[in-house]
C-alpha atoms as a PDB file:
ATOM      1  CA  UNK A   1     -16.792  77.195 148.393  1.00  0.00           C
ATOM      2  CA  UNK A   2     -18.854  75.975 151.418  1.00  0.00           C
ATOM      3  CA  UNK A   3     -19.936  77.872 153.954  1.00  0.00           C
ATOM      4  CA  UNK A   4     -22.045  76.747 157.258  1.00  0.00           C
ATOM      5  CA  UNK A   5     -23.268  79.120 159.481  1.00  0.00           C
ATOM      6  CA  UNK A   6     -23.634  76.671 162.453  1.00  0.00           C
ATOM      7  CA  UNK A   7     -21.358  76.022 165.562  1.00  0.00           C
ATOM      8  CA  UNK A   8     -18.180  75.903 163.624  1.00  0.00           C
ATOM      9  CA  UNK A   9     -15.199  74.024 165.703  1.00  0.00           C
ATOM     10  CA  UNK A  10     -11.095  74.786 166.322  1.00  0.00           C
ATOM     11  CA  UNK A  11      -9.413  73.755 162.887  1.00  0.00           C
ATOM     12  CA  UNK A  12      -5.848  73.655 165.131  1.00  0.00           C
ATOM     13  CA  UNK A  13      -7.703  70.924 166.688  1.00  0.00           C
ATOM     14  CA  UNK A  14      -8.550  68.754 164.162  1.00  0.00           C
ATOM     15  CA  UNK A  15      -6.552  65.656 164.337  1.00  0.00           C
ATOM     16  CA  UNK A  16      -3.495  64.671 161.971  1.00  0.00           C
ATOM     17  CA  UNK A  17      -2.810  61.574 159.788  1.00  0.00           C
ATOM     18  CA  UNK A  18      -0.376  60.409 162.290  1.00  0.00           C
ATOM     19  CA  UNK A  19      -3.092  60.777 165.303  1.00  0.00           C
ATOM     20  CA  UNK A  20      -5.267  57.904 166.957  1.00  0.00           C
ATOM     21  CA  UNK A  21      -7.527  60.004 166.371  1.00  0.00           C
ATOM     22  CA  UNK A  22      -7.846  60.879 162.950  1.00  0.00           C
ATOM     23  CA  UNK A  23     -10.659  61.136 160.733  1.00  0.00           C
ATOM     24  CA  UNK A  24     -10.718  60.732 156.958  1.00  0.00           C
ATOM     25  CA  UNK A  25     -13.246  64.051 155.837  1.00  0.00           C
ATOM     26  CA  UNK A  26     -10.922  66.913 155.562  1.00  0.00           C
ATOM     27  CA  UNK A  27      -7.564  64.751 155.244  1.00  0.00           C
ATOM     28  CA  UNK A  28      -9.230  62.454 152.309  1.00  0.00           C
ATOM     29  CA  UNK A  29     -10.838  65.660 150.616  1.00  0.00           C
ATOM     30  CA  UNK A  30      -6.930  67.789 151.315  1.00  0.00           C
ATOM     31  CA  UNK A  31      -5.401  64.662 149.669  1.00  0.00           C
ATOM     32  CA  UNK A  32      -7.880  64.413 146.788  1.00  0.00           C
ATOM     33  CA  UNK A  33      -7.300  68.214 146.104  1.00  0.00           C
ATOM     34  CA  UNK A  34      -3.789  67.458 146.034  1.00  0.00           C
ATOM     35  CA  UNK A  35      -2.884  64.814 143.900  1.00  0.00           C
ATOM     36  CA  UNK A  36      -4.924  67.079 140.885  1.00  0.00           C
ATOM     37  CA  UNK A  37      -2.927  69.977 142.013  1.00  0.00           C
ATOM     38  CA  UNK A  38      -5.834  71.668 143.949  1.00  0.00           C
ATOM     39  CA  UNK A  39      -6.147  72.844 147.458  1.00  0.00           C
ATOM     40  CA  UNK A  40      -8.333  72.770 150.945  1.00  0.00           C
ATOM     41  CA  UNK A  41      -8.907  76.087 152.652  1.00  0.00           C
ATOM     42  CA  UNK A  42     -10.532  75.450 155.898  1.00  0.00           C
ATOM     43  CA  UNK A  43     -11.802  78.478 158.446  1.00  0.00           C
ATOM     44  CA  UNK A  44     -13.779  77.846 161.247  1.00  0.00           C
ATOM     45  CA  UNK A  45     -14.232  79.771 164.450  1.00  0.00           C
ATOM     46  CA  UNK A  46     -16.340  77.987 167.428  1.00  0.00           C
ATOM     47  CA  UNK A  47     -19.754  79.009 167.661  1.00  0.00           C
ATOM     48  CA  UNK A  48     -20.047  81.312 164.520  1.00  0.00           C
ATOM     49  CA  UNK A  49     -19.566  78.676 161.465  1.00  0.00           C
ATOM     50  CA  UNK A  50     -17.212  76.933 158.792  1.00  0.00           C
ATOM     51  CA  UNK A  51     -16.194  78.355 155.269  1.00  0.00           C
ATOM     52  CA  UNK A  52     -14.493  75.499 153.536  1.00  0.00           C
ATOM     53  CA  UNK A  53     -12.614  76.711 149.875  1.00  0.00           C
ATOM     54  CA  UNK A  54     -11.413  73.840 147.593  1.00  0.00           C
ATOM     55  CA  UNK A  55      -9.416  75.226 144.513  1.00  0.00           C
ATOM     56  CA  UNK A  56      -8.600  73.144 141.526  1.00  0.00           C
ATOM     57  CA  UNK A  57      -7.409  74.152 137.770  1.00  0.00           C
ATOM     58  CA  UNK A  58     -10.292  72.859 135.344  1.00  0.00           C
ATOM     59  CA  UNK A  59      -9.080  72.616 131.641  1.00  0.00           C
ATOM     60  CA  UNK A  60      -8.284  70.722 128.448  1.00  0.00           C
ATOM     61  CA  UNK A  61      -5.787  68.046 128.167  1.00  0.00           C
ATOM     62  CA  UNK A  62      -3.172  68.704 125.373  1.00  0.00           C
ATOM     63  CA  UNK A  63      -4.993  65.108 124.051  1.00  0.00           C
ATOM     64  CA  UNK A  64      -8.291  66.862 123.717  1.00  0.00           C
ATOM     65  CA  UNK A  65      -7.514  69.827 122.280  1.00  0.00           C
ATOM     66  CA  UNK A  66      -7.345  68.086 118.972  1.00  0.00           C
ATOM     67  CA  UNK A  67     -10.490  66.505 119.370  1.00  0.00           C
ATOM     68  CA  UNK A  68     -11.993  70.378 120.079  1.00  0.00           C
ATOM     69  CA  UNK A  69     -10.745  71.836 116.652  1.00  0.00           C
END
């Protein structure tokens, strides 16, 4: 978890993959998160700060579990 007390912006205006617009932070990090079966939790309000909340699994591949015996 991140948090930044600072000016904090509208996360409904954040531009999408499909918009001329778009910017690679949060999409590349939501992406990232995804394809390891994590996720991006972004809350902002203007003027009082972001809290951003990435969530991933962390464990032991059925491979090294042998390896840990």
């Amino acid at each position: 978890m991140v948090e930044y007390n600072g000016v904090g912006f509208d996360v409904a205006g954040v531009p999408s993959y499909d918009s001329k617009q778009f910017g690679y932070g949060l999409f590349s990090i939501r992406e990232q998160l995804q394809n390891v079966g994590g996720t991006l939790e972004v809350n902002s309000i203007k003027g009082e700060g972001t809290k951003a909340i990435m969530k991933v699994a962390v464990g032991v591949s059925s491979d090294e579990q042998g390896d840990l015996e």
